[in-house]
N, C-alpha and C. Protein backbone atom coordinates (compact mmCIF):
# COMPACT_ATOMS: atom_id res chain seq x y z
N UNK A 1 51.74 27.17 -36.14
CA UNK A 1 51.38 26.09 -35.25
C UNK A 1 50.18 26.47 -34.38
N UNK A 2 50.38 28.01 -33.78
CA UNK A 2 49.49 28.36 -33.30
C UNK A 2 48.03 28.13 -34.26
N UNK A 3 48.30 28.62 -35.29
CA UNK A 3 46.93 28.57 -36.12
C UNK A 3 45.92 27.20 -36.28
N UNK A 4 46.83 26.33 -36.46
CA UNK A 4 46.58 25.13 -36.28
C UNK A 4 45.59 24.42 -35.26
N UNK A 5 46.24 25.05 -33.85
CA UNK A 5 45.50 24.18 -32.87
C UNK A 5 44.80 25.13 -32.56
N UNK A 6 44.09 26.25 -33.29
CA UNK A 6 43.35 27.20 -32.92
C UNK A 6 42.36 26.95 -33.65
N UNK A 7 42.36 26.21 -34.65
CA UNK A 7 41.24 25.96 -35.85
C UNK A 7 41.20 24.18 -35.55
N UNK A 8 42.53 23.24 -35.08
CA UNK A 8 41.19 22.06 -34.66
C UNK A 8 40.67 22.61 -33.31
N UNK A 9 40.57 23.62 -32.50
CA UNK A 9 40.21 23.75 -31.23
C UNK A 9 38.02 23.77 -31.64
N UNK A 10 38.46 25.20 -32.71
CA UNK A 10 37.09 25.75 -33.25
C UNK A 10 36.52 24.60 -34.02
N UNK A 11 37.22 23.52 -34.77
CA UNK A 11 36.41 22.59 -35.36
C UNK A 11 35.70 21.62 -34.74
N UNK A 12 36.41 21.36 -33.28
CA UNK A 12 36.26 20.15 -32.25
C UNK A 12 34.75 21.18 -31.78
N UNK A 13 34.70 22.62 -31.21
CA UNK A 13 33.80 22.95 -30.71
C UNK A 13 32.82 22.96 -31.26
N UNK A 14 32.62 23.03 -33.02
CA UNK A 14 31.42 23.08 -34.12
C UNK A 14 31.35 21.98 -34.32
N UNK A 15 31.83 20.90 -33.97
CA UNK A 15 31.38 19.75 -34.31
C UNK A 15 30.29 19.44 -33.35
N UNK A 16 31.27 19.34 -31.90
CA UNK A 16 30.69 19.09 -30.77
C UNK A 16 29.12 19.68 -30.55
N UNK A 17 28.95 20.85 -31.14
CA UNK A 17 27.55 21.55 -31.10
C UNK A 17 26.73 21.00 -32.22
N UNK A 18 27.42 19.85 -33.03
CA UNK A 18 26.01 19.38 -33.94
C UNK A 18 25.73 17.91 -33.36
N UNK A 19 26.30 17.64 -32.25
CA UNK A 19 25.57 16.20 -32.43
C UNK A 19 24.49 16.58 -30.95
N UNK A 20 23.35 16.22 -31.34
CA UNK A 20 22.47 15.91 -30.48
C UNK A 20 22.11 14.83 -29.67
N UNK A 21 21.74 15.12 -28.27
CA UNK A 21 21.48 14.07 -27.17
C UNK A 21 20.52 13.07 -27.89
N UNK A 22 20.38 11.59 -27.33
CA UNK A 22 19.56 10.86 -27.77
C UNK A 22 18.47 11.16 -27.04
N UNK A 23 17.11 11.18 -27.76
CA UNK A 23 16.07 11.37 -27.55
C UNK A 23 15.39 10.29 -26.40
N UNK A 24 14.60 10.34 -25.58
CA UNK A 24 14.41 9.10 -25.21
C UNK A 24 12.62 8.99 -24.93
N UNK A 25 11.85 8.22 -25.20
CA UNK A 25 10.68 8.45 -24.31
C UNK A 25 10.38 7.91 -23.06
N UNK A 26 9.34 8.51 -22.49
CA UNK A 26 9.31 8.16 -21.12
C UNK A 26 9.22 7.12 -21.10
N UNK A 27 10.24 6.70 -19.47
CA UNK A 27 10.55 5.64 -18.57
C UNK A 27 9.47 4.38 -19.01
N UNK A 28 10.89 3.22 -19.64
CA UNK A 28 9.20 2.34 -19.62
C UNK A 28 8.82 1.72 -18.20
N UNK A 29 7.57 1.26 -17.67
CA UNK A 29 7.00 1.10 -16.16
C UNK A 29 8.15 -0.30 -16.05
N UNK A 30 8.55 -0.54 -14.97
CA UNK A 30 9.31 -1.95 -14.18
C UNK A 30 7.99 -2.58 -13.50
N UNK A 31 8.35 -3.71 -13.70
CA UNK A 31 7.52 -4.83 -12.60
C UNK A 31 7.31 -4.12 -11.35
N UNK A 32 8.14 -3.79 -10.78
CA UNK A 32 7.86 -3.06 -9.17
C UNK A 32 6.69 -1.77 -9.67
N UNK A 33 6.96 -0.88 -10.74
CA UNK A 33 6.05 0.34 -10.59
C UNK A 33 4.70 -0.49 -11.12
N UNK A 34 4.64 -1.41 -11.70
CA UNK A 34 3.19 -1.98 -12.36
C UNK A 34 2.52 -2.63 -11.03
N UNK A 35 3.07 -3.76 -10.57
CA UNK A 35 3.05 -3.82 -9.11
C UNK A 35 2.73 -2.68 -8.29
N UNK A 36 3.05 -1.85 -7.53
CA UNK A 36 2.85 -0.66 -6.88
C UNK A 36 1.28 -0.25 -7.38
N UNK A 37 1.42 0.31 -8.71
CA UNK A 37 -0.18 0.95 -9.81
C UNK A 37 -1.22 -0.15 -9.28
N UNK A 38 -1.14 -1.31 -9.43
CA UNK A 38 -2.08 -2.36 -9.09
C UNK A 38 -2.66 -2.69 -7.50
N UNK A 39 -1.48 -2.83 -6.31
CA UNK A 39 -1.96 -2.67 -5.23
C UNK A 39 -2.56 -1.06 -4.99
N UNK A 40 -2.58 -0.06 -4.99
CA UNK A 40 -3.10 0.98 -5.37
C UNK A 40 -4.81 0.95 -5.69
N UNK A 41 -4.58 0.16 -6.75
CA UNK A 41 -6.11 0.02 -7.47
C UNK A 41 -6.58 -1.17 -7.12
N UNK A 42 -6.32 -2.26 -6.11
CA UNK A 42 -7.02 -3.29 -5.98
C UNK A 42 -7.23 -2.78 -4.35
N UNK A 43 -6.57 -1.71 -3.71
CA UNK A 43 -7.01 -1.59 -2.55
C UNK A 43 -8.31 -1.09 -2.40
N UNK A 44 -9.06 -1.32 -0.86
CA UNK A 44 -10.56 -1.34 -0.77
C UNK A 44 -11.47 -1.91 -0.91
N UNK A 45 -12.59 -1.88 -0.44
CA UNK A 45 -13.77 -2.99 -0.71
C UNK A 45 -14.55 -3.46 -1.74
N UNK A 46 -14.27 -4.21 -2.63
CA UNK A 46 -14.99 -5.01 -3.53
C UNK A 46 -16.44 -5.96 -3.72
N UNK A 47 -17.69 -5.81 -4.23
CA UNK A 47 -18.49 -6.21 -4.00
C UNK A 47 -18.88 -7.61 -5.09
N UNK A 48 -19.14 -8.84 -4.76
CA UNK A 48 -18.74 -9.79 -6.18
C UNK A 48 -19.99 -9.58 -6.86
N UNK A 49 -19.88 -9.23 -8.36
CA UNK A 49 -20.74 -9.11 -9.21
C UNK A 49 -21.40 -10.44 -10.08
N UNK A 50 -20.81 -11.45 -10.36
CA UNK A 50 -20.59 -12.61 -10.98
C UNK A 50 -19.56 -13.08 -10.74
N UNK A 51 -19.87 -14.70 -10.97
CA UNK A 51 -18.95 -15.93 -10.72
C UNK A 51 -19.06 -16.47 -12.28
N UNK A 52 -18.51 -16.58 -13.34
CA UNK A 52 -18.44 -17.12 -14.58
C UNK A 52 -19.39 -16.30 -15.40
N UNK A 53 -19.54 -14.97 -15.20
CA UNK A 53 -20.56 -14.08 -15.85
C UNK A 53 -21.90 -13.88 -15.75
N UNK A 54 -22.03 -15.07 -14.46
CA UNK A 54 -24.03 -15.38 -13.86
C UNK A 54 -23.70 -14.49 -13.09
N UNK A 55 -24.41 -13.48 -12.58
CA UNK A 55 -25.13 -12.75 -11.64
C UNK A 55 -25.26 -13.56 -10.05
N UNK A 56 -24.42 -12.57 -9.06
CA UNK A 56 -24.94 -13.42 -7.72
C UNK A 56 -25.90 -12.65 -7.19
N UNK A 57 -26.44 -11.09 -7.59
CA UNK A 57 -27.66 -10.93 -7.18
C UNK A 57 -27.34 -10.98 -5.52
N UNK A 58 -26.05 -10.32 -5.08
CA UNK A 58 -25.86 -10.50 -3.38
C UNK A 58 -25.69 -9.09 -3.48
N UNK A 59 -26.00 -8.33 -4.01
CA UNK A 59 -25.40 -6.56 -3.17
C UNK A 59 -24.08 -6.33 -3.26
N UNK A 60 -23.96 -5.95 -1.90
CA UNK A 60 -22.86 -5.75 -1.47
C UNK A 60 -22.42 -6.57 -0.20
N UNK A 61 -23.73 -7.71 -0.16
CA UNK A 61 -23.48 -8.46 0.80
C UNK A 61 -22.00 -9.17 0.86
N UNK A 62 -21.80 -10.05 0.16
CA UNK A 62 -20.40 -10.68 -0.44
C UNK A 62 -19.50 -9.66 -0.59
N UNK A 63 -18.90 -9.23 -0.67
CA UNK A 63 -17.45 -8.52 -0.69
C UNK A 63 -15.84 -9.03 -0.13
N UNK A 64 -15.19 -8.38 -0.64
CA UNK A 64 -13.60 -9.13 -0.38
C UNK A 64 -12.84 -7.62 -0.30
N UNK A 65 -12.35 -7.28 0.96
CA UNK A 65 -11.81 -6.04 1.35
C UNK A 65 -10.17 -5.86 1.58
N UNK A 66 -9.66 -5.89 0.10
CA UNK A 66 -8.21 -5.84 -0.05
C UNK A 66 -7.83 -4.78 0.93
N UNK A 67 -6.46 -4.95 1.81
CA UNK A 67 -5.79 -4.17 2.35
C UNK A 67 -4.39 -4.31 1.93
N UNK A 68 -3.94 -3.88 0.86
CA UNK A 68 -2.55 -3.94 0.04
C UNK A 68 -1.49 -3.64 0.50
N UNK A 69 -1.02 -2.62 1.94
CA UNK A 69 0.03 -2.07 2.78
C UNK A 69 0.17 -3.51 3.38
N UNK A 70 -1.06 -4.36 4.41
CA UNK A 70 -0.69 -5.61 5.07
C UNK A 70 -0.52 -6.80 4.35
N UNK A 71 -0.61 -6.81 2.58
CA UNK A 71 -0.68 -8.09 1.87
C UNK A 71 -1.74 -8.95 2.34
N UNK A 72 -2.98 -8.34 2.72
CA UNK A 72 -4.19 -9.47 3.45
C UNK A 72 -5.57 -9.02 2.69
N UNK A 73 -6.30 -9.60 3.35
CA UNK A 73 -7.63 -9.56 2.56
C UNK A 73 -8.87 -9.96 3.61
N UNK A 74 -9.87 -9.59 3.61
CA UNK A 74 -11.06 -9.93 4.57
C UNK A 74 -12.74 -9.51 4.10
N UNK A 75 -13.05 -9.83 4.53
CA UNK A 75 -14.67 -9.50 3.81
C UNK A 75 -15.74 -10.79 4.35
N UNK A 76 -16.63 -10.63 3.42
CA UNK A 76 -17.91 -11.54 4.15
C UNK A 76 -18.17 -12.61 2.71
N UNK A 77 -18.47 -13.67 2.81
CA UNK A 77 -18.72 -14.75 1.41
C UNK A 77 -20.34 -14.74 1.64
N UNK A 78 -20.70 -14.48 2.36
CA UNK A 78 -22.36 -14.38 2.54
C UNK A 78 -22.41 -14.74 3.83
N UNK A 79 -22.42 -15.65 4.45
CA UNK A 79 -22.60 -16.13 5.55
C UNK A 79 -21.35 -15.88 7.23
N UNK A 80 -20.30 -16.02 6.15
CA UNK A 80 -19.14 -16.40 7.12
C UNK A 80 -18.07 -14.93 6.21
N UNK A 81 -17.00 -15.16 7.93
CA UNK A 81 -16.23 -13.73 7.84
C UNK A 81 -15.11 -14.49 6.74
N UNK A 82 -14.34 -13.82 6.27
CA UNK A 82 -13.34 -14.61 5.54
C UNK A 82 -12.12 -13.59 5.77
N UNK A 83 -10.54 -14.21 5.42
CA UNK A 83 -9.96 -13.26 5.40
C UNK A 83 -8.55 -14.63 4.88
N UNK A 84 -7.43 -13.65 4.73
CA UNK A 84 -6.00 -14.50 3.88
C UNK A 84 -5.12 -13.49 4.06
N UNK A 85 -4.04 -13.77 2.93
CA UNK A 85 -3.13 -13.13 2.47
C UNK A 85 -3.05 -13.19 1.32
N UNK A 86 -2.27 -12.31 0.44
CA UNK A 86 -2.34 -11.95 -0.86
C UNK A 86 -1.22 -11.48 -1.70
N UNK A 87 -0.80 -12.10 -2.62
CA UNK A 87 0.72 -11.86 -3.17
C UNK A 87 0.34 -11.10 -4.47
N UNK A 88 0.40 -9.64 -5.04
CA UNK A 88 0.78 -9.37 -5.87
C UNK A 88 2.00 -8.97 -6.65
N UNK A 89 2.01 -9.58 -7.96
CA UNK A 89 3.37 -9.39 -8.83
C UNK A 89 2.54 -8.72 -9.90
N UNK A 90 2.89 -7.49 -10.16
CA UNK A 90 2.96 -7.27 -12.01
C UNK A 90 1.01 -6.78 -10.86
N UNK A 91 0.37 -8.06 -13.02
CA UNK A 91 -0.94 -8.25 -12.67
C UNK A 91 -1.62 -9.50 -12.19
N UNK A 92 -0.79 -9.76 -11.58
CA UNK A 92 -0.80 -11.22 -11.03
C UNK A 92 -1.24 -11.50 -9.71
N UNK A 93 -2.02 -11.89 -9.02
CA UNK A 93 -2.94 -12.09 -7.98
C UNK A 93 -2.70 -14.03 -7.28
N UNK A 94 -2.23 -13.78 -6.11
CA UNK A 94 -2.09 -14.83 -5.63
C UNK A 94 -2.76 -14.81 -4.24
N UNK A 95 -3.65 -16.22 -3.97
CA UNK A 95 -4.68 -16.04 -2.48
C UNK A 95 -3.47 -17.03 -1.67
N UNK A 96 -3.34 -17.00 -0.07
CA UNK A 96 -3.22 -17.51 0.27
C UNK A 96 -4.28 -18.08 0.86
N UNK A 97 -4.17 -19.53 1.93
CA UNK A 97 -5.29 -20.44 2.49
C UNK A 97 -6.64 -18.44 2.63
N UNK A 98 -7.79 -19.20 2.41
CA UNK A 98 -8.64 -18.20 2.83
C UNK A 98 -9.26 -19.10 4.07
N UNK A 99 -9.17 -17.92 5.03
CA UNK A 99 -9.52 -18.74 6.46
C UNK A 99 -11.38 -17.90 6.64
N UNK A 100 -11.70 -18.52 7.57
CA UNK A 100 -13.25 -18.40 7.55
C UNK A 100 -13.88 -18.54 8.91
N UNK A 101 -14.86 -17.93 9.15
CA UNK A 101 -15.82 -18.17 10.35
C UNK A 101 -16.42 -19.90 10.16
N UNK A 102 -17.22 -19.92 10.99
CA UNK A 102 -18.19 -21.72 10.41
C UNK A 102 -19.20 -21.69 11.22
N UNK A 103 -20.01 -20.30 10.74
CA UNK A 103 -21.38 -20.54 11.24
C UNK A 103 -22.05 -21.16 10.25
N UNK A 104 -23.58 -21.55 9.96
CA UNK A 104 -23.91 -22.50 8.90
C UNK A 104 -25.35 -21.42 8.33
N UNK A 105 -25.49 -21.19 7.64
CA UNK A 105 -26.70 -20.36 6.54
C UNK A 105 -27.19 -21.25 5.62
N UNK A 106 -27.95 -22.11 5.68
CA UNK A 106 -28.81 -22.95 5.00
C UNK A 106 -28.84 -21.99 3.11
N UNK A 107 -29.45 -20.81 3.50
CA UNK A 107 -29.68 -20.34 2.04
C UNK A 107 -28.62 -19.70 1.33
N UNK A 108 -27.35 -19.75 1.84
CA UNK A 108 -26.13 -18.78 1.61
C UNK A 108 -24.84 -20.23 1.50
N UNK A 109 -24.96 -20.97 1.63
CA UNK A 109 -23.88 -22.09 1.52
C UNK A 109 -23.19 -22.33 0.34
N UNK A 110 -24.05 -22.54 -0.49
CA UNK A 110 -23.69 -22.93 -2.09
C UNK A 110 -22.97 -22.08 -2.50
N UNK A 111 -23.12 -20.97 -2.97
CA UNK A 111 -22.37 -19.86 -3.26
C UNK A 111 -21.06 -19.60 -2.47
N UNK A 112 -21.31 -19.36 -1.28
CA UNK A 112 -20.42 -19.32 -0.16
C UNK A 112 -19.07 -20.39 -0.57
N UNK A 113 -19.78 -21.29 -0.91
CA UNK A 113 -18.39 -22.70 -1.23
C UNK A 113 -17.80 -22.51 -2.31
N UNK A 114 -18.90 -21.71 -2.94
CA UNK A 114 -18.10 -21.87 -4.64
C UNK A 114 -17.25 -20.49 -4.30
N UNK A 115 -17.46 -19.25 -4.08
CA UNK A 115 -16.21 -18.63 -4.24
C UNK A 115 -15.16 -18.86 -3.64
N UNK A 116 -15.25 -19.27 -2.34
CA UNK A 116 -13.96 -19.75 -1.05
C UNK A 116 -13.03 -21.11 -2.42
N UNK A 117 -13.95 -21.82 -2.57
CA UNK A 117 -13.13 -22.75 -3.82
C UNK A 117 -12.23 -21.79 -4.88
N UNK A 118 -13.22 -21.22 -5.73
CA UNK A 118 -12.44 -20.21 -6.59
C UNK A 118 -11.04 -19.75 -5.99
N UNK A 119 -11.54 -18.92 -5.00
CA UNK A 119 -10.39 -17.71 -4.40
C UNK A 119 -9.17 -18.11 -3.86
N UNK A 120 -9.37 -19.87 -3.89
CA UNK A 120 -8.41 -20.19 -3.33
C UNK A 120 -7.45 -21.05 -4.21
N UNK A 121 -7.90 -20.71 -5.59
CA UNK A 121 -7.04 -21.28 -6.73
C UNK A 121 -5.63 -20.81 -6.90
N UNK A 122 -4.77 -21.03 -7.82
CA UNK A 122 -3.36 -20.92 -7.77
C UNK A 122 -2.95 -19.54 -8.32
N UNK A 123 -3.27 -19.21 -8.95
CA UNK A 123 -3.44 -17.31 -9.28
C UNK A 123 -4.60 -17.08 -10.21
N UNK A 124 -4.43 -15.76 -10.30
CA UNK A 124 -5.38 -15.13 -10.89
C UNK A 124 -4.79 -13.73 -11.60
N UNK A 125 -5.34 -13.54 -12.73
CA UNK A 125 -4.59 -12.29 -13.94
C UNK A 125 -5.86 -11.16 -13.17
N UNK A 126 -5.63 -10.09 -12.94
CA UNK A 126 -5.96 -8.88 -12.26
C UNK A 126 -6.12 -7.56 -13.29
N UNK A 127 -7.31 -7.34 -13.77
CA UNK A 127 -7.97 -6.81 -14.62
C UNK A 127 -8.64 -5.15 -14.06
N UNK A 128 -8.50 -4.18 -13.31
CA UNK A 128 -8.81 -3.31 -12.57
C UNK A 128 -9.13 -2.13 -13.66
N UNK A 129 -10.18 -1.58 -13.65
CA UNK A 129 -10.23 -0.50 -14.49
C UNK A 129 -11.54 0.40 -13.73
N UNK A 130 -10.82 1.89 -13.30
CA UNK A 130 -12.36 2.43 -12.72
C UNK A 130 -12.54 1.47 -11.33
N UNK A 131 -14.33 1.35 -11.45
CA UNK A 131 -14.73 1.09 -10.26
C UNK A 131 -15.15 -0.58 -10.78
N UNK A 132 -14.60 -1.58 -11.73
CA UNK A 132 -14.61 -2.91 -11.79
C UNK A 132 -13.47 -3.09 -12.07
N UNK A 133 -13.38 -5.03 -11.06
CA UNK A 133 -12.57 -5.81 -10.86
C UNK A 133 -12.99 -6.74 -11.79
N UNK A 134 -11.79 -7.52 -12.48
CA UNK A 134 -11.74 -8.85 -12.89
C UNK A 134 -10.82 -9.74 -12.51
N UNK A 135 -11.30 -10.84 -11.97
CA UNK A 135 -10.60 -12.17 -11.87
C UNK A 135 -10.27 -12.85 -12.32
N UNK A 136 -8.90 -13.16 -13.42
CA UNK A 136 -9.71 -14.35 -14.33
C UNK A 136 -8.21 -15.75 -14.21
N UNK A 137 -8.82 -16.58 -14.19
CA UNK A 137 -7.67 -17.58 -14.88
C UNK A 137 -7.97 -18.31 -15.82
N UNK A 138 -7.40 -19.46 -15.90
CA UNK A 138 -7.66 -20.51 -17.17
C UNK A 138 -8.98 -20.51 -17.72
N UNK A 139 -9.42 -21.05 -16.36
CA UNK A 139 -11.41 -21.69 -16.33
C UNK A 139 -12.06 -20.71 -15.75
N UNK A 140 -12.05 -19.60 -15.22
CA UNK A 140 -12.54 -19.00 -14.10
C UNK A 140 -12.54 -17.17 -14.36
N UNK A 141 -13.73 -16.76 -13.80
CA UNK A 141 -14.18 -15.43 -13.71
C UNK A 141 -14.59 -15.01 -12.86
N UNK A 142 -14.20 -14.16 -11.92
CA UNK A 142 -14.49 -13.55 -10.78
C UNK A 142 -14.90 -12.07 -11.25
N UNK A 143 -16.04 -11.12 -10.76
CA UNK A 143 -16.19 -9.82 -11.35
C UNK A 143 -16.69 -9.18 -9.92
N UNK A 144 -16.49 -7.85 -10.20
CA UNK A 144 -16.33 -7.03 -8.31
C UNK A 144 -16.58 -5.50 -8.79
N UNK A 145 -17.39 -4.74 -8.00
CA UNK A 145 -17.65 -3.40 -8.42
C UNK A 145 -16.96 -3.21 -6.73
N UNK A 146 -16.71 -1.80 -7.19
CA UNK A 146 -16.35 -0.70 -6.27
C UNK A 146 -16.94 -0.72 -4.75
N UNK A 147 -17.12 -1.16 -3.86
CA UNK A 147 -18.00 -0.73 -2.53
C UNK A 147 -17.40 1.54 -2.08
N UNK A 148 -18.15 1.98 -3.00
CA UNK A 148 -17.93 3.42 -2.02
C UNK A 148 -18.00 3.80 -0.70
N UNK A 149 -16.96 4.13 0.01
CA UNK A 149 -17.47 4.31 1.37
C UNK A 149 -17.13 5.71 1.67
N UNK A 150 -17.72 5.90 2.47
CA UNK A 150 -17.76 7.53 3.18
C UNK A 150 -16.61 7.96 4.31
């Protein structure tokens, strides 16, 4: 009897030593860590490169200066100060109202209207790679280089 439960003891233990753990690969990312990666990389000052792939030819005048810890946003449209709030999910980009100075720039208006219009559309898919931004939705292209600061 003894022999018995001495040999299923040793069979249970040689068995037990052939099956191997399931393998797994790394963690796939959650909405919250893709989220997180993205405010990360959309934080800092952005300079707008194009509006639908035309050239605005503004510098670094125009810029939009994500601050991702306060969910807000601020910068200059050319003329006037601007600033909001900002909902990211995932890669998903949401403006709230963008509020504004209302001084008046005769040669800076046009433009000025068209992005405040844009930016204040219903979302936007969030394209970040390096030191360029993309904006894009349905109809619409927003493009943004890096502002380096010291």
């Amino acid at each position: 009897m003894k022999l018995i439960a001495i040999s299923i003891f040793l069979l249970t233990i040689a068995l037990a030593s052939c099956i191997t753990p399931k393998l797994t690969g790394p963690k796939k990312a959650t909405k919250k860590d893709i989220t997180i990666r993205m405010l990360n990389k959309l934080n800092g000052k952005w300079a707008l490169k194009a509006i639908q792939e035309e050239p605005t030819n503004a510098g670094e005048e125009i810029f939009i200066d994500f601050i991702s810890k306060e969910s807000r946003f601020m910068g200059k449209a050319g003329c006037n100060s601007i600033n909001g709030t900002i909902e990211v999910n995932a890669n998903q980009l949401k403006i709230g109202s963008v509020l504004r100075t209302k001084m008046f720039c005769p040669d800076r208006m046009e433009l000025e209207e068209k992005l405040i219009s844009l930016l204040q559309q219903s979302s936007w898919i969030i394209s970040c790679t390096g030191d360029k931004l993309v904006l894009k939705n349905e109809n619409n292209r927003l493009d943004f280089y890096k502002i380096v600061t010291e």
